[in-house]
Each structure stands twice: as C-alpha cells, then as structure tokens.
PDB file of N, CA and C in Angstrom:
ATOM      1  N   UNK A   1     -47.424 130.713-173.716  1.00  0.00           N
ATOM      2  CA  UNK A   1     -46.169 130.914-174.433  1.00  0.00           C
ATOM      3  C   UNK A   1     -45.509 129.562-174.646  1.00  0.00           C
ATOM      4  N   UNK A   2     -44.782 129.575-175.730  1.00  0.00           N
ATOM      5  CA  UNK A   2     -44.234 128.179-176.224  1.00  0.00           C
ATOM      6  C   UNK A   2     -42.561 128.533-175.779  1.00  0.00           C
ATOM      7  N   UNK A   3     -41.599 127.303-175.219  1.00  0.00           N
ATOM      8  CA  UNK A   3     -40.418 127.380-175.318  1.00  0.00           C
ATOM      9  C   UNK A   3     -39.827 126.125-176.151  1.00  0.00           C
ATOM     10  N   UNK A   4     -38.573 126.682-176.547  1.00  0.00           N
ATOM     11  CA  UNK A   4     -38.308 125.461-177.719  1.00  0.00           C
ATOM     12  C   UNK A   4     -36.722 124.931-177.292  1.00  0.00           C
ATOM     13  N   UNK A   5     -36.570 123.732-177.848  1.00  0.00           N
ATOM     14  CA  UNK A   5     -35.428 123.208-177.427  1.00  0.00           C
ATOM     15  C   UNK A   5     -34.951 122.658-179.442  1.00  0.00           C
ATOM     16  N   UNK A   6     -33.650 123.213-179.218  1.00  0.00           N
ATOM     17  CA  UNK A   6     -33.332 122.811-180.552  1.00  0.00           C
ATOM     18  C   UNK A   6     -31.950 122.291-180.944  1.00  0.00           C
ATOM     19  N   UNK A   7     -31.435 121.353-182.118  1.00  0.00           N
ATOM     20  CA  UNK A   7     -30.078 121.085-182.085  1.00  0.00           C
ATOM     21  C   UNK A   7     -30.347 121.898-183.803  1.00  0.00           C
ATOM     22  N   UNK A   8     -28.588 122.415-183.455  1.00  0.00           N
ATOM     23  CA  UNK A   8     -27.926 123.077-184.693  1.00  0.00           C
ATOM     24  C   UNK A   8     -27.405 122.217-185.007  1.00  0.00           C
ATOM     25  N   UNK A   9     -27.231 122.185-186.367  1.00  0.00           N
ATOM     26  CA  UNK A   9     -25.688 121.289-187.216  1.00  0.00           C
ATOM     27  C   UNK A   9     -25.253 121.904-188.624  1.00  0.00           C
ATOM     28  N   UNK A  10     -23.625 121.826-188.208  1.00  0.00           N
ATOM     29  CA  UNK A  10     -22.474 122.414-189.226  1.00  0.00           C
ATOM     30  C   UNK A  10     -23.372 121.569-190.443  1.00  0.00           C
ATOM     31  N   UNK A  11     -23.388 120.437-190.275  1.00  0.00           N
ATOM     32  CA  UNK A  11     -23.483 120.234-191.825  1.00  0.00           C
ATOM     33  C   UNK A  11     -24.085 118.603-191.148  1.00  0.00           C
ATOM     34  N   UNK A  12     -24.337 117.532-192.026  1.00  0.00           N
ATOM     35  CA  UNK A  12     -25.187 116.371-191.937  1.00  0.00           C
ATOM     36  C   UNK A  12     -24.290 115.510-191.191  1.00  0.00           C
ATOM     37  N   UNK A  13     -24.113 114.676-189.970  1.00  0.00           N
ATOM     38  CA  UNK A  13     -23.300 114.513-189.181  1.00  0.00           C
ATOM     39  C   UNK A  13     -22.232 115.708-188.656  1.00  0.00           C
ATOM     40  N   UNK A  14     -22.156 116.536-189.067  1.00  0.00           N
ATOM     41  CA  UNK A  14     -21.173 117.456-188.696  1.00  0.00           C
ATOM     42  C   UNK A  14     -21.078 118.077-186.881  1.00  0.00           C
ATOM     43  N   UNK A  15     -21.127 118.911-186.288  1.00  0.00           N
ATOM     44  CA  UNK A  15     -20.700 119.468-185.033  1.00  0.00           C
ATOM     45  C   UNK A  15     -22.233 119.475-184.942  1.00  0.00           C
ATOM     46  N   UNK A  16     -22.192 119.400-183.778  1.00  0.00           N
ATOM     47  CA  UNK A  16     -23.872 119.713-183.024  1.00  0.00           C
ATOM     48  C   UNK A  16     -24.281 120.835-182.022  1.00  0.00           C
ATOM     49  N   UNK A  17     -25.000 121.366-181.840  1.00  0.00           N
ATOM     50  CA  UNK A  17     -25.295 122.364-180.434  1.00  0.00           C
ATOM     51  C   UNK A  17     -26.759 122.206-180.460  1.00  0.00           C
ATOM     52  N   UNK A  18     -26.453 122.488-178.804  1.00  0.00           N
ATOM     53  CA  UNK A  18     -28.205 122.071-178.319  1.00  0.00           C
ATOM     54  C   UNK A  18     -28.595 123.163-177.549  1.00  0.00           C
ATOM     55  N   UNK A  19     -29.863 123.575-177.874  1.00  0.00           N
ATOM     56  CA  UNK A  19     -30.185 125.293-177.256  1.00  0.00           C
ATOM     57  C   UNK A  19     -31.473 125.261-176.844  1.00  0.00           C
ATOM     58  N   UNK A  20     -32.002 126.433-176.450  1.00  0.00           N
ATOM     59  CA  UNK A  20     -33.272 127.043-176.035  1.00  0.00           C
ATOM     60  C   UNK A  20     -33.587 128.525-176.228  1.00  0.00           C
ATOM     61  N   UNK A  21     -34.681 128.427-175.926  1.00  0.00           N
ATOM     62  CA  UNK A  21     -35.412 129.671-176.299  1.00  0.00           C
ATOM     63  C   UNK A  21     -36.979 129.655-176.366  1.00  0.00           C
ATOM     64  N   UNK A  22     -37.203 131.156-176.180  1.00  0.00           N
ATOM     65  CA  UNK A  22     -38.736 131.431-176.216  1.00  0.00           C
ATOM     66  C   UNK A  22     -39.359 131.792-177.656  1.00  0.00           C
ATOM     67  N   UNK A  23     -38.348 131.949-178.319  1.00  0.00           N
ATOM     68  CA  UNK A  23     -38.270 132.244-180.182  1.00  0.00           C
ATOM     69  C   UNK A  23     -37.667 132.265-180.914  1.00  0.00           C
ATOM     70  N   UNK A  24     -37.903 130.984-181.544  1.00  0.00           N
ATOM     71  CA  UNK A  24     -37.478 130.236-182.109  1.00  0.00           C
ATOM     72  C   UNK A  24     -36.846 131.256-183.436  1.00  0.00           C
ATOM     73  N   UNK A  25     -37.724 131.503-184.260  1.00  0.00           N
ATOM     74  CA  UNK A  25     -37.134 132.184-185.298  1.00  0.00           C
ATOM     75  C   UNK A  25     -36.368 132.818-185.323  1.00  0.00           C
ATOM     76  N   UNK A  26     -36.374 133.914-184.340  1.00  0.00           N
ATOM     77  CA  UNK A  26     -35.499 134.734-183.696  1.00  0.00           C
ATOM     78  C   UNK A  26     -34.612 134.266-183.300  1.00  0.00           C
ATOM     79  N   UNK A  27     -34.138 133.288-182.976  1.00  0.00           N
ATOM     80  CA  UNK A  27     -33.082 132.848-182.430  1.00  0.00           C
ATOM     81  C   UNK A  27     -32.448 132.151-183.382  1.00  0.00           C
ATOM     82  N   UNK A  28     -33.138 131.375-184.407  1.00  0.00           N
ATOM     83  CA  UNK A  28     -32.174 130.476-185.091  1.00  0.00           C
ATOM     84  C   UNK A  28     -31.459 132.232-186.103  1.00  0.00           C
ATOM     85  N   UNK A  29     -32.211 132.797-186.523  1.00  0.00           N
ATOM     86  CA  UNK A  29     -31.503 134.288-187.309  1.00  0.00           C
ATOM     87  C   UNK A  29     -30.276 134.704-187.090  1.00  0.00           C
ATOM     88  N   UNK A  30     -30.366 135.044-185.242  1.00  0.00           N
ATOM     89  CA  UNK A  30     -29.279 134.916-184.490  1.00  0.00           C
ATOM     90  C   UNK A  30     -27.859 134.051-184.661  1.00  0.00           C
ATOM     91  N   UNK A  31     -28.365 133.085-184.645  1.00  0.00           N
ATOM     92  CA  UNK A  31     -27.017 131.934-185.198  1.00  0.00           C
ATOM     93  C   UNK A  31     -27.033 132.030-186.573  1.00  0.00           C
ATOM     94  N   UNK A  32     -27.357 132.350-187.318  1.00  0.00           N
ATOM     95  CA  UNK A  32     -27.251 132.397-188.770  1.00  0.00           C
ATOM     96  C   UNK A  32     -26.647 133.833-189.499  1.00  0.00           C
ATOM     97  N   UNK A  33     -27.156 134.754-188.638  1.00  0.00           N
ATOM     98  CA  UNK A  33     -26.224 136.283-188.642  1.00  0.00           C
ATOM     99  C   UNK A  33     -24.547 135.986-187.718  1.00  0.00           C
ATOM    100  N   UNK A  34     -24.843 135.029-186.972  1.00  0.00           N
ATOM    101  CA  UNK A  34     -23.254 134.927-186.077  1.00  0.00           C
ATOM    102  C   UNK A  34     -23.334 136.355-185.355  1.00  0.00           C
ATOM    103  N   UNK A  35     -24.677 136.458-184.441  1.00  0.00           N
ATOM    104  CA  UNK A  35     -24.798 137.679-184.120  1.00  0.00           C
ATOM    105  C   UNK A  35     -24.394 137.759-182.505  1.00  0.00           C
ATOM    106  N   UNK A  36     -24.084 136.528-182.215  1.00  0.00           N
ATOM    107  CA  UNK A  36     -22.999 136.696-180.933  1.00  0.00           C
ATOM    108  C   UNK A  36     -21.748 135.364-181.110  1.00  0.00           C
ATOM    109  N   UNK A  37     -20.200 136.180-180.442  1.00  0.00           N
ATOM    110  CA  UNK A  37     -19.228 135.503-180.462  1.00  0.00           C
ATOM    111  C   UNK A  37     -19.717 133.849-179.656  1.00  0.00           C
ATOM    112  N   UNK A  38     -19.147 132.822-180.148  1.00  0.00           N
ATOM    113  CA  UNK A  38     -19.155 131.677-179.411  1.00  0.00           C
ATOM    114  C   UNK A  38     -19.137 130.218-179.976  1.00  0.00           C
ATOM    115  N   UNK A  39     -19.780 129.252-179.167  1.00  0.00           N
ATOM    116  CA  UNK A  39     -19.252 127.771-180.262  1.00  0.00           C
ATOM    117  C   UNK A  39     -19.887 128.007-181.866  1.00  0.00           C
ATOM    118  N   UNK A  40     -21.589 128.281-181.554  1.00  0.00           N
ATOM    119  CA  UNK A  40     -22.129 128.461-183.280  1.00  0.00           C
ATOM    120  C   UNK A  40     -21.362 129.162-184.308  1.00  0.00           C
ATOM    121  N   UNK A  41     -20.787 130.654-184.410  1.00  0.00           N
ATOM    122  CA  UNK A  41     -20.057 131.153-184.935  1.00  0.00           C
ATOM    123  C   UNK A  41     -18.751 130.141-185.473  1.00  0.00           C
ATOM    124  N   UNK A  42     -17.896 130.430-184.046  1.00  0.00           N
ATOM    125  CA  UNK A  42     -16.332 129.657-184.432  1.00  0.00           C
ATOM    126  C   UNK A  42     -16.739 128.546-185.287  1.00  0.00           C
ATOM    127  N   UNK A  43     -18.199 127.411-184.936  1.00  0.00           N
ATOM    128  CA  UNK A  43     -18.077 126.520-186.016  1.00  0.00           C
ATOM    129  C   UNK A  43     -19.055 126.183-186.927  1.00  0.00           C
ATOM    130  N   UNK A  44     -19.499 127.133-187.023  1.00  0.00           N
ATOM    131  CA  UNK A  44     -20.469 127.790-188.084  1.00  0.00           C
ATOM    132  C   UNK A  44     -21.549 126.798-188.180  1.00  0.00           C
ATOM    133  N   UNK A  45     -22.097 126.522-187.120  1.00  0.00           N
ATOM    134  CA  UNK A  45     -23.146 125.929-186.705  1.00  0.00           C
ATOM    135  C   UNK A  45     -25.010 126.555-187.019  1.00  0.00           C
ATOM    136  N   UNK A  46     -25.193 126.198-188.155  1.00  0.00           N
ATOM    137  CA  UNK A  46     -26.089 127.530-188.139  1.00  0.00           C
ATOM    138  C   UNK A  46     -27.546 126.449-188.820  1.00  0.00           C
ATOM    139  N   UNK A  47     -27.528 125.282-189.348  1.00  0.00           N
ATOM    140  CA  UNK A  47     -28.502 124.293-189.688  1.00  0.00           C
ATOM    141  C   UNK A  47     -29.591 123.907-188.652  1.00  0.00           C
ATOM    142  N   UNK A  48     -30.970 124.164-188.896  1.00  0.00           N
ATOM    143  CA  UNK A  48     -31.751 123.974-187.349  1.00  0.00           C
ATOM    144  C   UNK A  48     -32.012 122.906-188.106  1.00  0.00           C
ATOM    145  N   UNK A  49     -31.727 121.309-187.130  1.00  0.00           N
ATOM    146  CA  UNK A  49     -32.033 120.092-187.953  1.00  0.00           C
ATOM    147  C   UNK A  49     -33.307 119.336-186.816  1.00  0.00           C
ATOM    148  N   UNK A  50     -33.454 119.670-185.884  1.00  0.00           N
ATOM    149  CA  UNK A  50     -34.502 119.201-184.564  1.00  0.00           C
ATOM    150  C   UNK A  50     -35.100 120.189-183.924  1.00  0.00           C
ATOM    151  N   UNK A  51     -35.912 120.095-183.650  1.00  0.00           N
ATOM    152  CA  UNK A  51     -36.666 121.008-182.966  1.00  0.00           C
ATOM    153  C   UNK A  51     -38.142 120.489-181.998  1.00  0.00           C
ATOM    154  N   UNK A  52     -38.179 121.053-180.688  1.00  0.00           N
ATOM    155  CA  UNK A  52     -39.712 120.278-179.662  1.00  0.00           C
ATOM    156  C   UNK A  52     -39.610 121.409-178.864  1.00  0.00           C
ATOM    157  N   UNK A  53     -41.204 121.825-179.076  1.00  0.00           N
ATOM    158  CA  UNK A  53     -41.744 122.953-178.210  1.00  0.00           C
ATOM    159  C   UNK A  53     -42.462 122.396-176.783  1.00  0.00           C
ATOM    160  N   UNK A  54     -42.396 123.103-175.857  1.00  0.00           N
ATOM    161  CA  UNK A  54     -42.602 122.516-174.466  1.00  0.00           C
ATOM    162  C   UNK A  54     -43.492 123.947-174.304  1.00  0.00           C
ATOM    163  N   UNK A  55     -44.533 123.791-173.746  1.00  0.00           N
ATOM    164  CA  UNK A  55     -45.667 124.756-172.755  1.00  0.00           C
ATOM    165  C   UNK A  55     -44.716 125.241-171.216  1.00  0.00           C
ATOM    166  N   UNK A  56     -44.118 124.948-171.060  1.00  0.00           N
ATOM    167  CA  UNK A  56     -43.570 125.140-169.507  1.00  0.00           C
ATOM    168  C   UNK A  56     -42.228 125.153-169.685  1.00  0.00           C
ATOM    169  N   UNK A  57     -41.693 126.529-169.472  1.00  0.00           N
ATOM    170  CA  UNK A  57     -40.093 127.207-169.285  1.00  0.00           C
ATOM    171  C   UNK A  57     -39.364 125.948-169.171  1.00  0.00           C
ATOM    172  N   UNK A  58     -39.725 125.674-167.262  1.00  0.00           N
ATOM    173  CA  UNK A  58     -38.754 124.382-166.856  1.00  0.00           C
ATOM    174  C   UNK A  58     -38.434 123.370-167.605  1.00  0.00           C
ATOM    175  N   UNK A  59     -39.595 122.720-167.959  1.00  0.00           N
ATOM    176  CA  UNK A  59     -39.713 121.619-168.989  1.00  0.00           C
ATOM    177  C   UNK A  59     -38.732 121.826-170.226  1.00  0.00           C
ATOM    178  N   UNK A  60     -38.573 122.556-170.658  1.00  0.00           N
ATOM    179  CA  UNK A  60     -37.916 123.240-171.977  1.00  0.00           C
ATOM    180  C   UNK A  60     -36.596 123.430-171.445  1.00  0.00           C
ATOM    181  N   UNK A  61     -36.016 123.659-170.498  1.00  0.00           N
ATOM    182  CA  UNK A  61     -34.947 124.016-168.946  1.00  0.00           C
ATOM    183  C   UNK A  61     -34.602 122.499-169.125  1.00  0.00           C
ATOM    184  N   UNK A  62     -34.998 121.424-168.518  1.00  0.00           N
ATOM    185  CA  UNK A  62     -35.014 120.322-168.443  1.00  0.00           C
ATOM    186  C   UNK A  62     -34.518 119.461-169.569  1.00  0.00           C
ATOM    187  N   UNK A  63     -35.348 119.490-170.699  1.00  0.00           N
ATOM    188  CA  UNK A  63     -35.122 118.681-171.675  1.00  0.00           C
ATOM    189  C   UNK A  63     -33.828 119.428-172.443  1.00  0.00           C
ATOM    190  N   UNK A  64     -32.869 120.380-172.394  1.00  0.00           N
ATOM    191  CA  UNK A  64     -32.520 120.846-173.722  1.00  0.00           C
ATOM    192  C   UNK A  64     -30.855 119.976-172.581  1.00  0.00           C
ATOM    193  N   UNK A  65     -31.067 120.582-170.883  1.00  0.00           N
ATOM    194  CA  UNK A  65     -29.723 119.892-170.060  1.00  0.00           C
ATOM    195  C   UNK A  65     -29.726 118.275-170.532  1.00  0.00           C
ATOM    196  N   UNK A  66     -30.792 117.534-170.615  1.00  0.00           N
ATOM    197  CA  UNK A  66     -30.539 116.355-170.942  1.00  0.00           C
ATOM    198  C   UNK A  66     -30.263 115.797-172.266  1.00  0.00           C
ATOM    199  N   UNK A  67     -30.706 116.980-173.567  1.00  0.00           N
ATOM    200  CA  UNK A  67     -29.686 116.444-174.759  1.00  0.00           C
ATOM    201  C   UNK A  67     -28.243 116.649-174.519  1.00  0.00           C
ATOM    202  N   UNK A  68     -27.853 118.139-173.927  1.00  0.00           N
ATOM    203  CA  UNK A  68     -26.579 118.199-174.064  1.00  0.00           C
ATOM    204  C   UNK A  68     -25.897 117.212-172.944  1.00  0.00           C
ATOM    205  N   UNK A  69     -26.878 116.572-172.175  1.00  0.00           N
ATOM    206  CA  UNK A  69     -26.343 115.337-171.932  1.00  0.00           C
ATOM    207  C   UNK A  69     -25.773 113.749-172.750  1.00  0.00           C
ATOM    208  N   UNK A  70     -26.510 113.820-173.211  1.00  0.00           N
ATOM    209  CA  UNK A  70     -26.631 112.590-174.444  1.00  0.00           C
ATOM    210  C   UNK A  70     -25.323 112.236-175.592  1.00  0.00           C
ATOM    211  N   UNK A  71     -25.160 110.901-175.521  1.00  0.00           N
ATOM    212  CA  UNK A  71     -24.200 110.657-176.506  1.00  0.00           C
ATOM    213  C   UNK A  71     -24.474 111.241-177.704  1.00  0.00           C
ATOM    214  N   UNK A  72     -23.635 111.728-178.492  1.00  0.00           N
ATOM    215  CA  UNK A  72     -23.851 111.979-180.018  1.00  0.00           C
ATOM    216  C   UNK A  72     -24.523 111.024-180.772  1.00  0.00           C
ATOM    217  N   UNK A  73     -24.560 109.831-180.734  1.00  0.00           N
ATOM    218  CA  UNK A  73     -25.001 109.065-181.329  1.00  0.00           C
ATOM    219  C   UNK A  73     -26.181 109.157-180.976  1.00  0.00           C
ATOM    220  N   UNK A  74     -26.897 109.333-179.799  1.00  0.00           N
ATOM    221  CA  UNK A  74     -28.234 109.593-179.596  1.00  0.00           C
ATOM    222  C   UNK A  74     -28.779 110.445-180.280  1.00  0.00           C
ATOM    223  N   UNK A  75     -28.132 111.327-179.723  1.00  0.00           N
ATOM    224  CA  UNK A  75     -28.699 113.007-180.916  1.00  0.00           C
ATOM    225  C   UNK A  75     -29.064 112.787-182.081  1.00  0.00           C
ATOM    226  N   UNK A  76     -28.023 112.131-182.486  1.00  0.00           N
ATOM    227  CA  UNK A  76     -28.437 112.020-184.688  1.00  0.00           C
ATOM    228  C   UNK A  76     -29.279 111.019-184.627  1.00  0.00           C
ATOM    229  N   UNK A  77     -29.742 109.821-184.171  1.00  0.00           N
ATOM    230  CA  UNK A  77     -30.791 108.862-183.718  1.00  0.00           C
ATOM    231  C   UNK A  77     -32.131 110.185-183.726  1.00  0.00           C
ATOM    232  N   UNK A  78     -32.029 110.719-182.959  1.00  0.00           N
ATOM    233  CA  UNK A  78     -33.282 111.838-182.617  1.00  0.00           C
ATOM    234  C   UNK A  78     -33.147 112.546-183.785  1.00  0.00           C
ATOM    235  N   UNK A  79     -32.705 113.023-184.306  1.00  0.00           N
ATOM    236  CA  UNK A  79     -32.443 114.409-185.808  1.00  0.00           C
ATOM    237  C   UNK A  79     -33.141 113.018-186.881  1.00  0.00           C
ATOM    238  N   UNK A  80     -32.687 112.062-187.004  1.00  0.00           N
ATOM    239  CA  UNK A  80     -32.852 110.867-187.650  1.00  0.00           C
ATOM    240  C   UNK A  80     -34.426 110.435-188.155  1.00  0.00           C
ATOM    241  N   UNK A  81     -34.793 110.505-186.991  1.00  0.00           N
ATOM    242  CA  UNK A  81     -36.231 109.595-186.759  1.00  0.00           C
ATOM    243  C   UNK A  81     -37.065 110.909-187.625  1.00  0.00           C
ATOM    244  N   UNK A  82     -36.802 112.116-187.365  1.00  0.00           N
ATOM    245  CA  UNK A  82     -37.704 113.395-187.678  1.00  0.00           C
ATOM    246  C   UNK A  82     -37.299 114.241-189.017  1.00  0.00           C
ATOM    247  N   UNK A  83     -35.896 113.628-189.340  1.00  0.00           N
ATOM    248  CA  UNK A  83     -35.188 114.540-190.143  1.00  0.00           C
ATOM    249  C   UNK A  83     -34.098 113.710-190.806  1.00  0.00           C
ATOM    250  N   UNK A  84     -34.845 112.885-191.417  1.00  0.00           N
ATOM    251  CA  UNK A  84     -33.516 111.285-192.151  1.00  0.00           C
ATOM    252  C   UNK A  84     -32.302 112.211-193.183  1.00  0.00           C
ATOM    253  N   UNK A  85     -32.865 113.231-194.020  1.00  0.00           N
ATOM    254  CA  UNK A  85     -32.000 114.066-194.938  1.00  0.00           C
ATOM    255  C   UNK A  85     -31.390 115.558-194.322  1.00  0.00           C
ATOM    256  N   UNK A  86     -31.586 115.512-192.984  1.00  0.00           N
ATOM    257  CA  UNK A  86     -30.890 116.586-192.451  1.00  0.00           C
ATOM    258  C   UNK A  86     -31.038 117.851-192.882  1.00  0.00           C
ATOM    259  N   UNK A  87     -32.394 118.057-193.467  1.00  0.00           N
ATOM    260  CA  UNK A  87     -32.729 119.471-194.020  1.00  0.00           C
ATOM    261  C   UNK A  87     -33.108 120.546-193.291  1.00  0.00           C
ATOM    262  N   UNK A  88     -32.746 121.783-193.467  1.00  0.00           N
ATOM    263  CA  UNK A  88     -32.407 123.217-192.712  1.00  0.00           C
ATOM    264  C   UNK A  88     -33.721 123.361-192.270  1.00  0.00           C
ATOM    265  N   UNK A  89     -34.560 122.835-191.441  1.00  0.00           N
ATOM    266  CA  UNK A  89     -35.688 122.865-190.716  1.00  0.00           C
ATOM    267  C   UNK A  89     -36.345 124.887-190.816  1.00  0.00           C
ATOM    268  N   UNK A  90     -35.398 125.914-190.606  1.00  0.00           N
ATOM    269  CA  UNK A  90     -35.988 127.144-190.956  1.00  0.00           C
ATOM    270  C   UNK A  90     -35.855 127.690-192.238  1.00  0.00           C
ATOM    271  N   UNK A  91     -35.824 126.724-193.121  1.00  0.00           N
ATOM    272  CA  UNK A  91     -35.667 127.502-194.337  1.00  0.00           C
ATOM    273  C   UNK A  91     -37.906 127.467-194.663  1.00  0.00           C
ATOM    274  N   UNK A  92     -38.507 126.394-193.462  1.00  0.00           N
ATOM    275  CA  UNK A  92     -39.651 126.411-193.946  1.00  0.00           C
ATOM    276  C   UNK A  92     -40.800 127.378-193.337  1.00  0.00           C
ATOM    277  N   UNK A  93     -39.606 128.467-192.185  1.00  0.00           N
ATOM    278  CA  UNK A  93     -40.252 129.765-191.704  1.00  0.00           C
ATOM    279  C   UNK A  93     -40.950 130.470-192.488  1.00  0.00           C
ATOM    280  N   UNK A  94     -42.011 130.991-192.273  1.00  0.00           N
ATOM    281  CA  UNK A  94     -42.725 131.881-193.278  1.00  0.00           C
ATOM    282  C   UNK A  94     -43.178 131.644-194.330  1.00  0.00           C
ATOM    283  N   UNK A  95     -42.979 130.124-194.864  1.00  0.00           N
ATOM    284  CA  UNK A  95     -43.275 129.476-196.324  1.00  0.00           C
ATOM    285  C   UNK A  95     -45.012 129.768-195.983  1.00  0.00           C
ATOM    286  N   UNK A  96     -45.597 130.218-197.180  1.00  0.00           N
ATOM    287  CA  UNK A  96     -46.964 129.850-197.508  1.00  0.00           C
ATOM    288  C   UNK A  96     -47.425 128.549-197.794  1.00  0.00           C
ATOM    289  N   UNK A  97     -48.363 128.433-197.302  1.00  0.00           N
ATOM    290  CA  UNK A  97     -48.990 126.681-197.367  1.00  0.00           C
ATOM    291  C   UNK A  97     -49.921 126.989-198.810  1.00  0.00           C
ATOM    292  N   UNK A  98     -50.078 125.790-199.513  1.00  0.00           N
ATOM    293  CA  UNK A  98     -51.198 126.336-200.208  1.00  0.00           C
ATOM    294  C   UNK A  98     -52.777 125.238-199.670  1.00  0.00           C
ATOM    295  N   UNK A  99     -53.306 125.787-200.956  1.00  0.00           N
ATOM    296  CA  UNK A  99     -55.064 125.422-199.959  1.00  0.00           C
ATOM    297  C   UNK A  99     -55.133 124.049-199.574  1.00  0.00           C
ATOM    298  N   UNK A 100     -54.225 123.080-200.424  1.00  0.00           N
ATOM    299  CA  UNK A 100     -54.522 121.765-200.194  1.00  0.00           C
ATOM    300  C   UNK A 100     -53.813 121.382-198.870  1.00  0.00           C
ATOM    301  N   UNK A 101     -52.767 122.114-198.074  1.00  0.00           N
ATOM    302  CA  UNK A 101     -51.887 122.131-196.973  1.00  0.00           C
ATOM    303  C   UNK A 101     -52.716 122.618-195.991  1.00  0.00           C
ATOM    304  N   UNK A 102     -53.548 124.013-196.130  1.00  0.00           N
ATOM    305  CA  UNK A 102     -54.191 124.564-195.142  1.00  0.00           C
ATOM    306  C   UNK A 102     -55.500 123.737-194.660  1.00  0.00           C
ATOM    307  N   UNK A 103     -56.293 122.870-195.847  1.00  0.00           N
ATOM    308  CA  UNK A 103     -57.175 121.994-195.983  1.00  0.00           C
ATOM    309  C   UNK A 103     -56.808 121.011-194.927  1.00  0.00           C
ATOM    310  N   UNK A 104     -55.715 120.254-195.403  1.00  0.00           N
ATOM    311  CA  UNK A 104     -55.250 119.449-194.724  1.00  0.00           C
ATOM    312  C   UNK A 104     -54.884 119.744-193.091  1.00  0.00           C
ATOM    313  N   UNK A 105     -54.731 120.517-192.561  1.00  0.00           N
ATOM    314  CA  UNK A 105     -54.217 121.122-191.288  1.00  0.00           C
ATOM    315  C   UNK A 105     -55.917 121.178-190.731  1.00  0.00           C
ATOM    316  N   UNK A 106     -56.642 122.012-191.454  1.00  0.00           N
ATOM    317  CA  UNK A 106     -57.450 122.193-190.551  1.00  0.00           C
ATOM    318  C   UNK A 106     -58.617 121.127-190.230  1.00  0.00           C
ATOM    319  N   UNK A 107     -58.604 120.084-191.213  1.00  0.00           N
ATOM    320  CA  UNK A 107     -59.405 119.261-191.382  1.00  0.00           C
ATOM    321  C   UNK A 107     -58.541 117.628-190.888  1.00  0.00           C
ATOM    322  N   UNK A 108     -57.242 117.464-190.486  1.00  0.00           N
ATOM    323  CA  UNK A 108     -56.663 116.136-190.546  1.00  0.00           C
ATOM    324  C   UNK A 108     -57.201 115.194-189.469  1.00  0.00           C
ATOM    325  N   UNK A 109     -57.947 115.601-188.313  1.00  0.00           N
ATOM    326  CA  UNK A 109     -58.745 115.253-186.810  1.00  0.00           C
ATOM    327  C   UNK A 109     -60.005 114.608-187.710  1.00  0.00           C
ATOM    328  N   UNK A 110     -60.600 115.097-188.854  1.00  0.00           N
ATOM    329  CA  UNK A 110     -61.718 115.180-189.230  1.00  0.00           C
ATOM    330  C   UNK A 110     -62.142 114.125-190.080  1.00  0.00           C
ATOM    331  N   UNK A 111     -60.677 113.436-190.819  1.00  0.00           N
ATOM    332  CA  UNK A 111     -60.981 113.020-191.666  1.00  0.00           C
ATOM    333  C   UNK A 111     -61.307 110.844-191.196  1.00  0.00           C
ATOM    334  N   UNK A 112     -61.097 110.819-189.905  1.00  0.00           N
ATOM    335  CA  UNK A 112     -61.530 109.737-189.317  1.00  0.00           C
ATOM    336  C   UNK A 112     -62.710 109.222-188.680  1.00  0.00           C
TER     337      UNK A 112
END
C-alpha cells in the first residue's frame, strides 16, 4: 500500500496545507467537495500543487510533521522545483495517456 503526503494551495503563493493519506484521490475530492468543516474549506484550499508517496505509514507520519514544520518559504522552494506554474496536480487523475506516453512509460529504463 502507498501513503501520500501532500500540500494544498488557495491559489499560486496563496495559503498552504500539508496532509496525508492512504488515497490520494479520494482525499484530494474531499477537499474539493469541502466535505468536512475546517482550515481547507474556511480557506478554500483545494489546489493539490506537491505530492510524495512513501511505502511505509510511519514514513508518510514522519515526513508530512516535518513539512508542517518548515518555513513557508521552504514549502514553495519544494512545490517550485516539481511544480514552477503551480498547476492543479489532480486535474491529471484519470487522464488517458496516449500510445506515445504509454510507450514511453513502459519502455523509458530501456531506452539506455
């Protein structure tokens, strides 16, 4: 099983939240329905702009206490390096790849 550690954002620098979970999709839906009262809702935190899957609960436990440790400025440094235009990371849930994408995936180890 995969666990995921993820930051939300209002908008491109805007408010941040840093979360977890065992599903992902499911969960970002969740913040995007405002399907429980709390910070995401009140500030309409609903942009998945980062995202790192961890094999091990703890690990995933671990890393999500030490973003919401982290200066802000760190955070967008990290959203930054992976995500320079701050784009809604689940809008690419469920997208179909086409053959030259699936090609590429299954063959990218191969081509060295």
């Amino acid at each position: 099983m995969k666990y995921f550690v993820y930051i939300l954002a209002s908008q491109r620098n805007g408010t941040l939240y840093v979360g977890f979970t065992d599903d992902l999709k499911r969960r970002i839906r969740e913040h995007k329905e405002f399907k429980y009262d709390g910070f995401t809702k009140r500030y309409k935190v609903t942009s998945l702009v980062y995202y790192e899957d961890h094999l091990e609960m703890e690990d995933a436990m671990k890393r999500e206490k030490q973003l919401k440790k982290w200066d802000r400025k760190w955070k967008i440094e990290l959203i930054e390096k992976t995500n320079p235009k701050w784009k809604d990371l689940s809008l690419e849930f469920g997208k179909e790849l086409s053959q030259t994408e699936i090609l590429d995936l299954l063959f990218k180890d191969k081509k060295h």
